[in-house]
Protein backbone atom coordinates (compact mmCIF):
# COMPACT_ATOMS: atom_id res chain seq x y z
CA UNK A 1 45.73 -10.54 19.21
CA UNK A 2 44.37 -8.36 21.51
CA UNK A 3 44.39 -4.43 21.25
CA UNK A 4 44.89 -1.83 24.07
CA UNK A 5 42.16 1.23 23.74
CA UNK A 6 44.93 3.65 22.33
CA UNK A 7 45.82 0.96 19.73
CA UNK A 8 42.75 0.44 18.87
CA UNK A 9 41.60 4.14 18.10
CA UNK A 10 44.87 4.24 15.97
CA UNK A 11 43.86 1.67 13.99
CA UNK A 12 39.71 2.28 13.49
CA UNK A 13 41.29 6.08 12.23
CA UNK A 14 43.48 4.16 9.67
CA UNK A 15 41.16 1.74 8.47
CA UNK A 16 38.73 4.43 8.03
CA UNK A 17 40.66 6.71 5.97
CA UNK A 18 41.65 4.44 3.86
CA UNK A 19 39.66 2.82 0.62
CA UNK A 20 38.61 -0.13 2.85
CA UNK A 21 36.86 2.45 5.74
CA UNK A 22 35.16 4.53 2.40
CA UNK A 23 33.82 1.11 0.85
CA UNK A 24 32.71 0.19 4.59
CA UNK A 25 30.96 4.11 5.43
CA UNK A 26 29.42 3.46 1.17
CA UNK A 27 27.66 0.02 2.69
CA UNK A 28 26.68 1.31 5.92
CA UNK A 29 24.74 4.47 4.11
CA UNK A 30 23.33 2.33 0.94
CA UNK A 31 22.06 0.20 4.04
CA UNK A 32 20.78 2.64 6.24
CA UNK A 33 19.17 4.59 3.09
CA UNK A 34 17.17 1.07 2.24
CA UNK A 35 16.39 0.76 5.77
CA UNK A 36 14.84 4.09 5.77
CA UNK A 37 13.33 3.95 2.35
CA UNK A 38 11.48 0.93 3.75
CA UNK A 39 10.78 2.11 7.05
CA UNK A 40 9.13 4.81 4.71
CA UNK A 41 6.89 2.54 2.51
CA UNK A 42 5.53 0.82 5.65
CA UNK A 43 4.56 3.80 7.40
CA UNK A 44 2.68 4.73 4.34
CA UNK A 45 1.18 1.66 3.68
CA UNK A 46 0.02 1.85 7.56
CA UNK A 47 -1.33 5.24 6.96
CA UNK A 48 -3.24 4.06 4.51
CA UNK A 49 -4.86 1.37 6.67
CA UNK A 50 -5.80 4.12 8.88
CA UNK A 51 -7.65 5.42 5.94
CA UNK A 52 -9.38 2.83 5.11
CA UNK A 53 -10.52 1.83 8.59
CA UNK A 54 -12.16 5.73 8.55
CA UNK A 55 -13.94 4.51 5.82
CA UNK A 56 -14.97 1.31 6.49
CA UNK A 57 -15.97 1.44 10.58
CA UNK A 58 -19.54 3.21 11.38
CA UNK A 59 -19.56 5.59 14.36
CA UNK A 60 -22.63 6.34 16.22
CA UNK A 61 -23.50 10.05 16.29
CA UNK A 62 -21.44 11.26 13.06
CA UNK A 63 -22.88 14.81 13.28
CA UNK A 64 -19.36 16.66 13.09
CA UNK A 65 -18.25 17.67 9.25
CA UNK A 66 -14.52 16.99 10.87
CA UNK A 67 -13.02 13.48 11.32
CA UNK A 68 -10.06 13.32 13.53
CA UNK A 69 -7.01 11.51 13.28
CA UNK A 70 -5.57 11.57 16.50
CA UNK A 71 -1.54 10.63 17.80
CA UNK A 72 -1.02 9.84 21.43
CA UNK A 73 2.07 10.56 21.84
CA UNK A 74 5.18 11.98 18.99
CA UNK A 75 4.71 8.58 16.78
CA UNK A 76 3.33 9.50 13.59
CA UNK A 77 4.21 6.95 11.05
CA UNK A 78 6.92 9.06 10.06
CA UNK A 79 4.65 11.54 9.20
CA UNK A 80 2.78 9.43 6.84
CA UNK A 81 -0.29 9.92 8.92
CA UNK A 82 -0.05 13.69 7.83
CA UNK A 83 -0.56 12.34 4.30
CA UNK A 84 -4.71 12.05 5.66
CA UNK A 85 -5.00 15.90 6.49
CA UNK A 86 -7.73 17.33 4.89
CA UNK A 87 -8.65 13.75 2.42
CA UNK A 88 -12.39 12.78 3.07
CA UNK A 89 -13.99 9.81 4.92
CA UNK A 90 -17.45 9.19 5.46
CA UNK A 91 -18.36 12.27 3.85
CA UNK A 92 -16.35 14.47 6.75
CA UNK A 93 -12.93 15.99 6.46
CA UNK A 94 -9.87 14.37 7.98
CA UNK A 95 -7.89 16.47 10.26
CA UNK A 96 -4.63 14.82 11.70
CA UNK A 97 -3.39 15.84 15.36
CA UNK A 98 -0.76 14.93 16.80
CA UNK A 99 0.38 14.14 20.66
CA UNK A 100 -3.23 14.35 21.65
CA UNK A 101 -3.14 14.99 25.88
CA UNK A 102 -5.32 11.93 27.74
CA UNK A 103 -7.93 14.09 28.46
CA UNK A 104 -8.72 15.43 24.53
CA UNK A 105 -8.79 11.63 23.48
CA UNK A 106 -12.97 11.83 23.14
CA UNK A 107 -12.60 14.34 20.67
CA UNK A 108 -10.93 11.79 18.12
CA UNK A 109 -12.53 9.35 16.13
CA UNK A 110 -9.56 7.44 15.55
CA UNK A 111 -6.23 7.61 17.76
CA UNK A 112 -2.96 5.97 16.91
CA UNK A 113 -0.61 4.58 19.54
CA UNK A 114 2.73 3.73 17.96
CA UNK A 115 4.95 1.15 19.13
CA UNK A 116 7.24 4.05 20.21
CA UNK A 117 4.76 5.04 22.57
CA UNK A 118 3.58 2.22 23.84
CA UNK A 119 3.26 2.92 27.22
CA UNK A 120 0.49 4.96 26.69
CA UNK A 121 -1.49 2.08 25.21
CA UNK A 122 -3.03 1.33 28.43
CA UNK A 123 -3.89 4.82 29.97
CA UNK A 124 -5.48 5.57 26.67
CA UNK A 125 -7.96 2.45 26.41
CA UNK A 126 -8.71 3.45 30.37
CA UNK A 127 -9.52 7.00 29.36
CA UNK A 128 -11.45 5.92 26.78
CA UNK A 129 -13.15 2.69 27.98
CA UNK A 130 -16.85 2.34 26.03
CA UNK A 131 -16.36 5.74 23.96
CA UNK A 132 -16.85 5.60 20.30
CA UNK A 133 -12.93 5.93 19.63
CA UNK A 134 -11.06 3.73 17.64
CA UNK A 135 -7.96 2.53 18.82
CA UNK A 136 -5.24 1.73 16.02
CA UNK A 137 -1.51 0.38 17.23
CA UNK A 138 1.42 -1.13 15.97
CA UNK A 139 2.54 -2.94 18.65
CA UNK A 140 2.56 -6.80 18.67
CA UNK A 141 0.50 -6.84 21.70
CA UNK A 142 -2.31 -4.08 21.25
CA UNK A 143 -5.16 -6.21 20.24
CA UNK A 144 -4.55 -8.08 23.79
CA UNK A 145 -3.91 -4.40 25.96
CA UNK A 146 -7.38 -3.40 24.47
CA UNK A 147 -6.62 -1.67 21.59
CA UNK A 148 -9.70 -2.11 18.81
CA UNK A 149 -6.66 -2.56 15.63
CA UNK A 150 -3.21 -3.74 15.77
CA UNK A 151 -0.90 -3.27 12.50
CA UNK A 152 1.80 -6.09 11.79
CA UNK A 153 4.59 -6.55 9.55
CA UNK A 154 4.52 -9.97 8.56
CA UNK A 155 7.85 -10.14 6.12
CA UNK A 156 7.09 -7.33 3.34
CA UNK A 157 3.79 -7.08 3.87
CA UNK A 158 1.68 -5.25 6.47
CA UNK A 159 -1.50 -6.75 7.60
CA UNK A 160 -3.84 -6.31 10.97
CA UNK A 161 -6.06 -8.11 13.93
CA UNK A 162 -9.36 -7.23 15.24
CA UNK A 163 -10.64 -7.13 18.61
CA UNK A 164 -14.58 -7.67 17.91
CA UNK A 165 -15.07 -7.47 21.81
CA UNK A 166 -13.10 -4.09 22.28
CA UNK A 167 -14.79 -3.08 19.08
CA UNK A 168 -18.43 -3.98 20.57
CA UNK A 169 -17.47 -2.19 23.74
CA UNK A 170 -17.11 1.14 22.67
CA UNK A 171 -20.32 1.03 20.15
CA UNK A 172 -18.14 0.64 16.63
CA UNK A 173 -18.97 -1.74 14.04
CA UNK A 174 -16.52 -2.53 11.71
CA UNK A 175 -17.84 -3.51 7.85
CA UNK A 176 -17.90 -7.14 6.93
CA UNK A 177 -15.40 -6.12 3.75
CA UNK A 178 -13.07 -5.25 6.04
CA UNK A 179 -13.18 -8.13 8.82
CA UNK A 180 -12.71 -10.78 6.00
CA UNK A 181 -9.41 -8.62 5.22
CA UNK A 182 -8.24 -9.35 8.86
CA UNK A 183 -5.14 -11.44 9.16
CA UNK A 184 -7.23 -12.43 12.91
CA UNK A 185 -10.30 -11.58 14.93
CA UNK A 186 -10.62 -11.93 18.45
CA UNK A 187 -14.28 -12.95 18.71
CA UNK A 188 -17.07 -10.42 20.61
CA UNK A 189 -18.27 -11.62 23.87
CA UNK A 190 -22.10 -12.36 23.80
């Protein structure tokens, strides 16, 4: 049975005042509250990668007593990167900026390009091709655009690949506690 627009309307208003629409709006925002909730405790869990990989990557010339945390672009984890602001790594402070412009990249020691902004992935490893930057992304694809870390949710868990060439490119060594962590590493060029 097929249903003209007007019809239609009619009845989505009826079914949703009813008990039926209230138990179908109930599911909708226990779902989207899970969703979110989740959403929540990945971007944390991500943040927290970014934490680590301050702690566990050497950059040449550490001389500043700040370490930044850089966005390109508005995606922030949720604003689970914020979480870093003022923690330590390395013996520096952690200062988190966000929606860093292309040409303020160099003054980061670690930027994050969400898969939101993923466009900017590739202007971003141009800009900073062979400076001591670390690129971190959740994209699917980073580790093959350039990009020195890419995040992935693999079922519940979050885990992350290497690029050991990128990495060797712009002067960063990454610990060997860490590599042996990685779910992959795409091997250095000799």
């Amino acid at each position: 049975m097929k249903f003209k627009l007007p019809q239609c309307i009619a009845l989505q208003a009826r079914l949703w005042t009813g008990w039926a629409g209230r138990v179908v709006l109930a599911c909708c925002a226990l779902t989207a509250q899970a969703q979110s909730a989740n959403s929540m405790a990945e971007y944390r869990v991500k943040a927290a990668y970014i934490y680590n990989f301050a702690k566990y990557v050497d950059w040449p010339n550490a001389e500043s007593k700040l370490f930044h945390v850089c966005t390109a672009g508005r995606d922030d984890l949720g604003g689970a990167l914020f979480a870093l602001d003022r923690r330590s790594a390395q013996g520096r402070e952690i200062q988190v900026r966000q929606n860093i412009a292309l040409e303020q990249l160099k003054d980061c020691q670690i930027i994050f390009v969400g898969d939101r902004d993923i466009k900017l992935l590739s202007s971003v490893v141009r800009q900073l091709l062979g400076t001591p930057v670390l690129i971190v992304s959740d994209h699917l694809q980073a580790v093959e655009a350039g990009a020195h870390i890419a995040l992935a949710s693999v079922e519940d868990r979050v885990e992350f690949d290497v690029n050991l060439a990128s990495l060797q490119r712009a002067n960063l060594k990454a610990s060997s506690q860490m590599l042996k962590l990685a779910r992959t590493t795409k091997p250095a060029k000799l």
